[in-house]
N, C-alpha and C. Protein backbone atom coordinates (compact mmCIF):
# COMPACT_ATOMS: atom_id res chain seq x y z
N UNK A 1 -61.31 -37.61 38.11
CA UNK A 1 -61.86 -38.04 39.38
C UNK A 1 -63.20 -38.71 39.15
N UNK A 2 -63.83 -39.68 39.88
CA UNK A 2 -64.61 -40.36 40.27
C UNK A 2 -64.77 -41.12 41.03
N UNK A 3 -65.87 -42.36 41.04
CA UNK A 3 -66.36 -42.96 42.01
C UNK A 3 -65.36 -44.46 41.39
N UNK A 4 -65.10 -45.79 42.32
CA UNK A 4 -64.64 -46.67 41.51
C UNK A 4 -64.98 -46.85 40.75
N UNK A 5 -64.58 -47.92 39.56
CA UNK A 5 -65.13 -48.63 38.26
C UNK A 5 -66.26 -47.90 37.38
N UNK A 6 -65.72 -46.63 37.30
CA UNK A 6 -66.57 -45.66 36.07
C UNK A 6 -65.30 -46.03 34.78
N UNK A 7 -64.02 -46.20 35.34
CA UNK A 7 -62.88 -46.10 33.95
C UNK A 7 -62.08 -45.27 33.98
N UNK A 8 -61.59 -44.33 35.02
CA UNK A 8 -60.13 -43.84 35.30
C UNK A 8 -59.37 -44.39 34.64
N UNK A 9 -58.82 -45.59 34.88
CA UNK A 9 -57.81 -46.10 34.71
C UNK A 9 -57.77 -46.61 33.16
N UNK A 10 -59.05 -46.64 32.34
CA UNK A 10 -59.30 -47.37 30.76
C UNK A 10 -58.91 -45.78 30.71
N UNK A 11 -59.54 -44.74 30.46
CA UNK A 11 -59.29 -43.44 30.09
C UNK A 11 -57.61 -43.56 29.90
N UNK A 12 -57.00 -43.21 31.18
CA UNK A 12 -55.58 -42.95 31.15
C UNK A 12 -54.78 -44.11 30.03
N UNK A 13 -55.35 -45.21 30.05
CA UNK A 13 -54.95 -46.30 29.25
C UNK A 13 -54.87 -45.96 27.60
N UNK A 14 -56.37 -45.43 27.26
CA UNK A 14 -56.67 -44.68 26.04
C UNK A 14 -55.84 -43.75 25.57
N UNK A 15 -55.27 -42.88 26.77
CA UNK A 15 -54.66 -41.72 26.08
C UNK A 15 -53.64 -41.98 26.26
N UNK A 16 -52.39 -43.09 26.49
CA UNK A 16 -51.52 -44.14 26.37
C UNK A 16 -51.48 -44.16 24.72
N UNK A 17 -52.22 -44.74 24.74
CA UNK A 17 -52.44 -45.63 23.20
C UNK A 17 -52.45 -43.86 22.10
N UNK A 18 -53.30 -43.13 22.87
CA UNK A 18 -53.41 -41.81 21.51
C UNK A 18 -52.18 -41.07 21.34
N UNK A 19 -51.52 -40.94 22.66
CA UNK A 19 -49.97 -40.27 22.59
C UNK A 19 -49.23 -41.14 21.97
N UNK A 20 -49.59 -42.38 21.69
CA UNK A 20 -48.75 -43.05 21.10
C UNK A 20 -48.69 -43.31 19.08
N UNK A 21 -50.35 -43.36 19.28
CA UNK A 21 -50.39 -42.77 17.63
C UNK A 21 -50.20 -41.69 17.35
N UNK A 22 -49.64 -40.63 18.11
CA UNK A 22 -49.32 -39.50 17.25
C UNK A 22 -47.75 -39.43 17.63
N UNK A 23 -46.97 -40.53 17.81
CA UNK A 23 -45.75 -40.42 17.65
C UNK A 23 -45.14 -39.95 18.74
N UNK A 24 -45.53 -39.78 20.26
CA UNK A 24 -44.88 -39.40 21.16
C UNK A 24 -43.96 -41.09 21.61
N UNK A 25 -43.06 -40.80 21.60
CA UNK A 25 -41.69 -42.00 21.87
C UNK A 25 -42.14 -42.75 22.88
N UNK A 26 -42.20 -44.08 23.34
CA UNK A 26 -42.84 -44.49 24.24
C UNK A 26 -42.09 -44.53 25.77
N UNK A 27 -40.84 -44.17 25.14
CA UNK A 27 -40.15 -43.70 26.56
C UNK A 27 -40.19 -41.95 27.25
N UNK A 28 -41.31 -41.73 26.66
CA UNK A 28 -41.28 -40.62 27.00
C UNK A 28 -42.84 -40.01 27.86
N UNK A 29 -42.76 -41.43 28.10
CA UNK A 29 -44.71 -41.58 28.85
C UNK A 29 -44.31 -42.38 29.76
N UNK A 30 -44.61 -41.83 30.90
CA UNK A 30 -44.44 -42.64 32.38
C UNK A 30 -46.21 -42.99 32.90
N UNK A 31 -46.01 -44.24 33.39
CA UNK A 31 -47.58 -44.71 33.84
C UNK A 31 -47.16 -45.08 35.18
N UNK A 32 -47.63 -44.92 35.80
CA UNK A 32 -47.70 -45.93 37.23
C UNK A 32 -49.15 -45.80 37.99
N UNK A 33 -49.44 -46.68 38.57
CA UNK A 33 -50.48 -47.41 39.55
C UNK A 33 -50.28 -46.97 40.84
N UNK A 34 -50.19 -45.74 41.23
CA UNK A 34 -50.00 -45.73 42.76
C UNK A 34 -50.32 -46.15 43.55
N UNK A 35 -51.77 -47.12 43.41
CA UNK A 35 -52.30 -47.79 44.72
C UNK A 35 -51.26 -49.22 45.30
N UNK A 36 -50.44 -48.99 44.33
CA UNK A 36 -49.74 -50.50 44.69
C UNK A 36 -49.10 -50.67 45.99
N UNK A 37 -48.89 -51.15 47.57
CA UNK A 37 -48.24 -51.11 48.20
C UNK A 37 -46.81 -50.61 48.36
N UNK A 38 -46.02 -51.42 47.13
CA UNK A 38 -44.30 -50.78 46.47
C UNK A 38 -44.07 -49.18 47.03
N UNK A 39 -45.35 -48.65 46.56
CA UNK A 39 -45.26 -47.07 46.34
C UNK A 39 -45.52 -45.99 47.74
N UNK A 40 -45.66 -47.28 48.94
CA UNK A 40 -45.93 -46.02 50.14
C UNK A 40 -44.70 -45.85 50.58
N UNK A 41 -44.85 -44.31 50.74
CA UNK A 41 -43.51 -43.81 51.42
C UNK A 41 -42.92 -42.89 50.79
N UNK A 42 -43.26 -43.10 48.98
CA UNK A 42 -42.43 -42.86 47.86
C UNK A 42 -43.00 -41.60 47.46
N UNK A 43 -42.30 -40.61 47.27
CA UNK A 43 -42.77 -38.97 46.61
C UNK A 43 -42.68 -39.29 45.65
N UNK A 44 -43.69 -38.21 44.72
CA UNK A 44 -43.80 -38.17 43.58
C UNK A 44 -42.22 -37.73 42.80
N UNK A 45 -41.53 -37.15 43.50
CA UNK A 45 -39.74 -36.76 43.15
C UNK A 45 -39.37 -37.97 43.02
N UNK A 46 -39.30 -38.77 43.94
CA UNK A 46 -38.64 -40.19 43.53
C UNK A 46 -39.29 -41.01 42.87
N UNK A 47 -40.11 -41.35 42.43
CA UNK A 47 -41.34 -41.84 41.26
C UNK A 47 -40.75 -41.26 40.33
N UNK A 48 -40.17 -40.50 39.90
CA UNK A 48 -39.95 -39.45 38.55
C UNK A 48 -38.49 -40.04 38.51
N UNK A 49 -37.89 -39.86 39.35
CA UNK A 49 -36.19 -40.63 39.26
C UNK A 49 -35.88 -41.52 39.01
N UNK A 50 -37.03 -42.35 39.29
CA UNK A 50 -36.81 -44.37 38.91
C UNK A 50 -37.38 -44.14 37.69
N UNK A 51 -38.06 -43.06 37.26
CA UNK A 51 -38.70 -42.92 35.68
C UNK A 51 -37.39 -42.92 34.64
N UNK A 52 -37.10 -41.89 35.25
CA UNK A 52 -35.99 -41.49 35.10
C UNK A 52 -34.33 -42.73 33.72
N UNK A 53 -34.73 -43.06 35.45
CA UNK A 53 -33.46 -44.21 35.38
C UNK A 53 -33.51 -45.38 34.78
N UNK A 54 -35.05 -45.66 34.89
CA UNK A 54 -35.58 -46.57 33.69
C UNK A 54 -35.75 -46.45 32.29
N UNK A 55 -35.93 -45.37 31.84
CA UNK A 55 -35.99 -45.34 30.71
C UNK A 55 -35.05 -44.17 29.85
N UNK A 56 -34.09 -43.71 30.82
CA UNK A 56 -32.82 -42.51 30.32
C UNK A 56 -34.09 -41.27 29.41
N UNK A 57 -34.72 -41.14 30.15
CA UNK A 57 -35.68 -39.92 29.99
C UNK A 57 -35.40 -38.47 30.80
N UNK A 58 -34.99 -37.56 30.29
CA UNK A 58 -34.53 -36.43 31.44
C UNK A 58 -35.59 -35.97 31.38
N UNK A 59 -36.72 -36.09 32.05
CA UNK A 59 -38.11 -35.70 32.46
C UNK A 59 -38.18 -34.21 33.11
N UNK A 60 -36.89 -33.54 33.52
CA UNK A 60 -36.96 -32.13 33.43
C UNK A 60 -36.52 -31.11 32.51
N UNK A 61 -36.17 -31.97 31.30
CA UNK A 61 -35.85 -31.10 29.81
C UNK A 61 -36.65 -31.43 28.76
N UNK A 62 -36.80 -32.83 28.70
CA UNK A 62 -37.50 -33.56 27.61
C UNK A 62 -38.94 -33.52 27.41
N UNK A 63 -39.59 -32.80 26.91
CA UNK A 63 -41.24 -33.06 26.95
C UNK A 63 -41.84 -34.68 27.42
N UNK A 64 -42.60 -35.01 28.30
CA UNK A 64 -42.52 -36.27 28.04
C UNK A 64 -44.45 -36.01 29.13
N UNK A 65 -44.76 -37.14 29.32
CA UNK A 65 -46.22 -37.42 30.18
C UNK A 65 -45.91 -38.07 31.62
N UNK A 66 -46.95 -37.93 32.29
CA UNK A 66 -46.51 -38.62 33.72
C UNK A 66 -47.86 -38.96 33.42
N UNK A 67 -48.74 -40.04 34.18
CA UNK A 67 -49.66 -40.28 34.09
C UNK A 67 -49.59 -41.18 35.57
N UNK A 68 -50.47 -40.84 36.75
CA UNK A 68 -50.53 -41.44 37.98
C UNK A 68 -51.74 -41.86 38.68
N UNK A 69 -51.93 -42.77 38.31
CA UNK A 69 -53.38 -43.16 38.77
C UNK A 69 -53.48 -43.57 40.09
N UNK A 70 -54.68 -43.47 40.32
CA UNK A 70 -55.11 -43.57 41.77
C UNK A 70 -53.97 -42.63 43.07
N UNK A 71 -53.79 -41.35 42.20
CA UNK A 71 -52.98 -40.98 43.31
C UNK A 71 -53.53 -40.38 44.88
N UNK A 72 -54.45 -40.86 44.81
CA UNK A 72 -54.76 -40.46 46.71
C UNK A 72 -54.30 -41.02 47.75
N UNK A 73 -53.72 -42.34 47.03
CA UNK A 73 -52.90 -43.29 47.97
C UNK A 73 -51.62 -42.57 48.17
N UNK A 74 -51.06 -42.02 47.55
CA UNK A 74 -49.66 -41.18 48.25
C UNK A 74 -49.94 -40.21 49.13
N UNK A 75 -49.11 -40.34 50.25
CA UNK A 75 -49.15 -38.80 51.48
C UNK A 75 -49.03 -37.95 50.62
N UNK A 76 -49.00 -36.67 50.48
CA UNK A 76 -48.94 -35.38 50.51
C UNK A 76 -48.78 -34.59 49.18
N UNK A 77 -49.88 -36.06 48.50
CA UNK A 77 -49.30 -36.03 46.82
C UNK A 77 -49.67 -34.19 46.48
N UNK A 78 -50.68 -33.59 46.74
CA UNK A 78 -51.11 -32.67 46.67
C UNK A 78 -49.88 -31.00 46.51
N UNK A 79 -49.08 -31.52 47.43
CA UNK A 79 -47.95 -30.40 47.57
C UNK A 79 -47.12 -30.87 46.43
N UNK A 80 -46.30 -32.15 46.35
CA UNK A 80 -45.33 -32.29 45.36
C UNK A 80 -45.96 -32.28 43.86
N UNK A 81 -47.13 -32.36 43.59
CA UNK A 81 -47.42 -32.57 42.52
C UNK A 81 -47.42 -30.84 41.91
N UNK A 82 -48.12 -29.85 42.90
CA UNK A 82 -48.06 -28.18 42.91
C UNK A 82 -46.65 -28.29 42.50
N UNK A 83 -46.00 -28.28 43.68
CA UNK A 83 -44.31 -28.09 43.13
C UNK A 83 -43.85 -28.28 42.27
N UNK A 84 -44.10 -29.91 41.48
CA UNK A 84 -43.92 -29.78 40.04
C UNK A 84 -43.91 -29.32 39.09
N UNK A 85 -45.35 -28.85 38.98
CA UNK A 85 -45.44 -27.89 38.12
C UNK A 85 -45.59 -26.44 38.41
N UNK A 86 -45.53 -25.89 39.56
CA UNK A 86 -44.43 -24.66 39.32
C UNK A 86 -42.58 -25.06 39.07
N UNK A 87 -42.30 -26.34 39.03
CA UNK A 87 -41.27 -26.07 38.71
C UNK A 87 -40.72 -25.86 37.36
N UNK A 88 -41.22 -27.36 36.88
CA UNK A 88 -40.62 -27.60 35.90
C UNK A 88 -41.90 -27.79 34.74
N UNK A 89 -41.77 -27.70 33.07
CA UNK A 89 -42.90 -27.16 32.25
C UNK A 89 -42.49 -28.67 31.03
N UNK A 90 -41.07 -29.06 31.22
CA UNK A 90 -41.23 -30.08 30.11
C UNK A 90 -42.41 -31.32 30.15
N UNK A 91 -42.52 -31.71 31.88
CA UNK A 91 -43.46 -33.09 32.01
C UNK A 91 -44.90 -32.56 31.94
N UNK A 92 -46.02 -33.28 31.50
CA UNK A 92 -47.49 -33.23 31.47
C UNK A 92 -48.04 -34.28 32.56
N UNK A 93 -48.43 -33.69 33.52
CA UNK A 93 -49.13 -34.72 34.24
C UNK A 93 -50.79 -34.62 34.45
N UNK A 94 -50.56 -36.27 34.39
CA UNK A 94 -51.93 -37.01 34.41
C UNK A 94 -52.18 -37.63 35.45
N UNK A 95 -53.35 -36.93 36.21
CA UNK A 95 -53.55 -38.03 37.32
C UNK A 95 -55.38 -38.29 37.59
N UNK A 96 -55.38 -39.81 38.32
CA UNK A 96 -56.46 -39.84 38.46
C UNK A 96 -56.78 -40.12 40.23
N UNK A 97 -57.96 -40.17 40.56
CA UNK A 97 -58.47 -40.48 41.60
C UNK A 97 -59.60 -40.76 41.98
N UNK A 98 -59.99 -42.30 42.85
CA UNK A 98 -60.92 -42.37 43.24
C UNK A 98 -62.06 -41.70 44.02
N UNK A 99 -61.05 -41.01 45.31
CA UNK A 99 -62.01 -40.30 46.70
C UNK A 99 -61.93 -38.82 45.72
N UNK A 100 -63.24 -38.49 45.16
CA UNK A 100 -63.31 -37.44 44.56
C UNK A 100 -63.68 -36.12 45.56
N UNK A 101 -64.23 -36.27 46.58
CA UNK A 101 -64.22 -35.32 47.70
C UNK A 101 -63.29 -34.72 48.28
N UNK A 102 -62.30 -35.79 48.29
CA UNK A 102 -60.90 -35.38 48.81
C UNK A 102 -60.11 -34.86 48.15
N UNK A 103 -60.07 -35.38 46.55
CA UNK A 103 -59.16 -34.88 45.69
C UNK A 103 -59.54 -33.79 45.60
N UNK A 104 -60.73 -33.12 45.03
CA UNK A 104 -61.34 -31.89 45.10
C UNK A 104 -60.52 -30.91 45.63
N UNK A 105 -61.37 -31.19 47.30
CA UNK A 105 -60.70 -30.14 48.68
C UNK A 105 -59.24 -29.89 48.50
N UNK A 106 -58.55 -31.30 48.08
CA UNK A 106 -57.29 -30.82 48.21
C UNK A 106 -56.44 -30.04 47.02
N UNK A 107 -57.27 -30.71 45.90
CA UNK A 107 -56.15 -29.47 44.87
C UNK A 107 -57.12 -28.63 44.90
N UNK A 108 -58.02 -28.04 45.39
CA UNK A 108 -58.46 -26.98 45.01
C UNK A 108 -57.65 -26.00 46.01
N UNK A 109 -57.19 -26.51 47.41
CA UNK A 109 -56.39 -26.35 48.56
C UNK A 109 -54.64 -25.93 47.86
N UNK A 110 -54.24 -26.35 47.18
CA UNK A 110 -52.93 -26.34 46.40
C UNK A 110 -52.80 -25.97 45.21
N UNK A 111 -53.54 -26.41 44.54
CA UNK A 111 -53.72 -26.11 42.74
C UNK A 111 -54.29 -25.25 42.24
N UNK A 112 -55.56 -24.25 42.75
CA UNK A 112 -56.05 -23.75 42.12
C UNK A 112 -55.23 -22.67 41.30
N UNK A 113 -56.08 -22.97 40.02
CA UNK A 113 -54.86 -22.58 38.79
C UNK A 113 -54.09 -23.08 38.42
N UNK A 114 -53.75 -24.60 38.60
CA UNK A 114 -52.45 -24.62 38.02
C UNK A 114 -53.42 -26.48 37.44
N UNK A 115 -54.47 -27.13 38.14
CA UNK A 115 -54.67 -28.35 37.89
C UNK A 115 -56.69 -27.98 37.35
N UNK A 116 -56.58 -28.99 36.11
CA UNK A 116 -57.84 -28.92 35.89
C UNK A 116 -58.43 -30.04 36.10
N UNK A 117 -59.38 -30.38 36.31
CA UNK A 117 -60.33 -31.41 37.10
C UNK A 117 -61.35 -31.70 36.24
N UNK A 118 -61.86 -33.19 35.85
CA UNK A 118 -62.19 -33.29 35.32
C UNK A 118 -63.08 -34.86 36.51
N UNK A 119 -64.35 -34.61 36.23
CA UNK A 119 -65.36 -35.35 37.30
C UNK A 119 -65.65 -36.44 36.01
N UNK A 120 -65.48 -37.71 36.26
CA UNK A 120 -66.12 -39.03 35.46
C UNK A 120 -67.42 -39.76 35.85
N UNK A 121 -68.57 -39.38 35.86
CA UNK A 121 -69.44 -39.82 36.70
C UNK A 121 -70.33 -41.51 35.96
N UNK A 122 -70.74 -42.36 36.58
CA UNK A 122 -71.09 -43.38 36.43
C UNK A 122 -71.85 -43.12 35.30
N UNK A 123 -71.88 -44.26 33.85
CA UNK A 123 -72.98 -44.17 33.34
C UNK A 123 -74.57 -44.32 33.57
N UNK A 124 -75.29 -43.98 32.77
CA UNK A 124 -76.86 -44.42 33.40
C UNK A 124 -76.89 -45.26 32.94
N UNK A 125 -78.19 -46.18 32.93
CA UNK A 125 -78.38 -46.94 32.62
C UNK A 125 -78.81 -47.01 30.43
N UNK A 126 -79.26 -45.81 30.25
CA UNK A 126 -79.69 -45.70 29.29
C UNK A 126 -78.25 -45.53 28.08
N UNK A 127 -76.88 -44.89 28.68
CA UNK A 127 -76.10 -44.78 28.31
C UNK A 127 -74.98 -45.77 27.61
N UNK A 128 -75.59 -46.69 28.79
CA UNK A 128 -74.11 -48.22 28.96
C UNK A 128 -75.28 -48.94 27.62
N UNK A 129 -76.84 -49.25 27.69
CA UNK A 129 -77.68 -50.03 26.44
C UNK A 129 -76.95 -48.87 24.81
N UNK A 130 -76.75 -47.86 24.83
CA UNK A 130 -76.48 -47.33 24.06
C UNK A 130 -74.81 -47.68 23.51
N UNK A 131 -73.99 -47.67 23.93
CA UNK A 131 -72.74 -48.43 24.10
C UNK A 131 -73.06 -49.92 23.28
N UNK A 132 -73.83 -50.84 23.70
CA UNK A 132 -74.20 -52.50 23.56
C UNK A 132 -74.86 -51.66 22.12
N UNK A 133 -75.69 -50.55 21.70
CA UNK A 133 -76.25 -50.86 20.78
C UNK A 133 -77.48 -51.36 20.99
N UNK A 134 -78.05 -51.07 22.06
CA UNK A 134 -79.23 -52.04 22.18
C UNK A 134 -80.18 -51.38 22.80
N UNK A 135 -80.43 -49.81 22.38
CA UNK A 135 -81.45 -48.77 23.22
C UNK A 135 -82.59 -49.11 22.55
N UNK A 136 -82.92 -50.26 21.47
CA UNK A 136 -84.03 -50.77 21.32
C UNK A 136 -84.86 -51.05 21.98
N UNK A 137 -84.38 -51.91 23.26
CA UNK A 137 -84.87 -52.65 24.25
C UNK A 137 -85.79 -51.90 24.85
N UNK A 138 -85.24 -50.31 25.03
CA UNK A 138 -85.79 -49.59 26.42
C UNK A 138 -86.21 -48.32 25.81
N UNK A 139 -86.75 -48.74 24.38
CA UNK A 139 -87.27 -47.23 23.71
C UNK A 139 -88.76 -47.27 23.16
């Protein structure tokens, strides 16, 4: 969780790429963009079925990743995502979100215990010159 353009979405991207150097099958990592229009209406159950069907992944036997960014844009993501994982233990899900207030209230409202939260907060300024290599400037 965070505020926009801290890097949700590079993060989830990153750990794309790391599940992938350690040999997890690439059909066995689901990504999607929930903010996309396509996706209103759509439960996280049926998101998992077109996963599914796309890539002949049985995502309730097979170890595999879900990774769902920006999920605050789905209704009631909060319940189906709980349900999930009390249901089923093969998928790992990953999700991110912008409205961090909301996400909060709400899995803390549904999840507690079952989702860990992890806050991305903006760099400082001293942080991002350190990045460039260039805390010369301002030391």
């Amino acid at each position: 969780m965070g505020p926009r353009r801290v890097g949700k979405t590079v993060i989830l991207h990153h750990s794309i790429a790391r599940l992938l150097e350690e040999d997890v099958p690439p059909r066995n990592i689901c990504y999607i963009s929930v903010d996309h229009p396509m996706y209103n209406g759509i439960s996280i159950d049926d998101l998992l079925d077109l996963y599914q069907e796309a890539s002949g992944t049985d995502y309730r036997q097979v170890p595999c990743y879900v990774l769902l960014d920006e999920i605050q844009y789905m209704r009631e993501w909060e319940g189906y995502l709980k349900s999930l994982v009390d249901r089923l233990d093969a998928p790992k899900f990953i999700v991110s979100g912008s409205a961090a207030a909301a996400l909060k209230l709400k899995s803390t409202e549904s999840g507690a215990g079952r989702f860990t939260e992890f806050h991305l907060p903006p760099l400082t300024f001293y942080e991002y010159m350190k990045l460039l290599k260039k805390t010369d400037l301002i030391d």
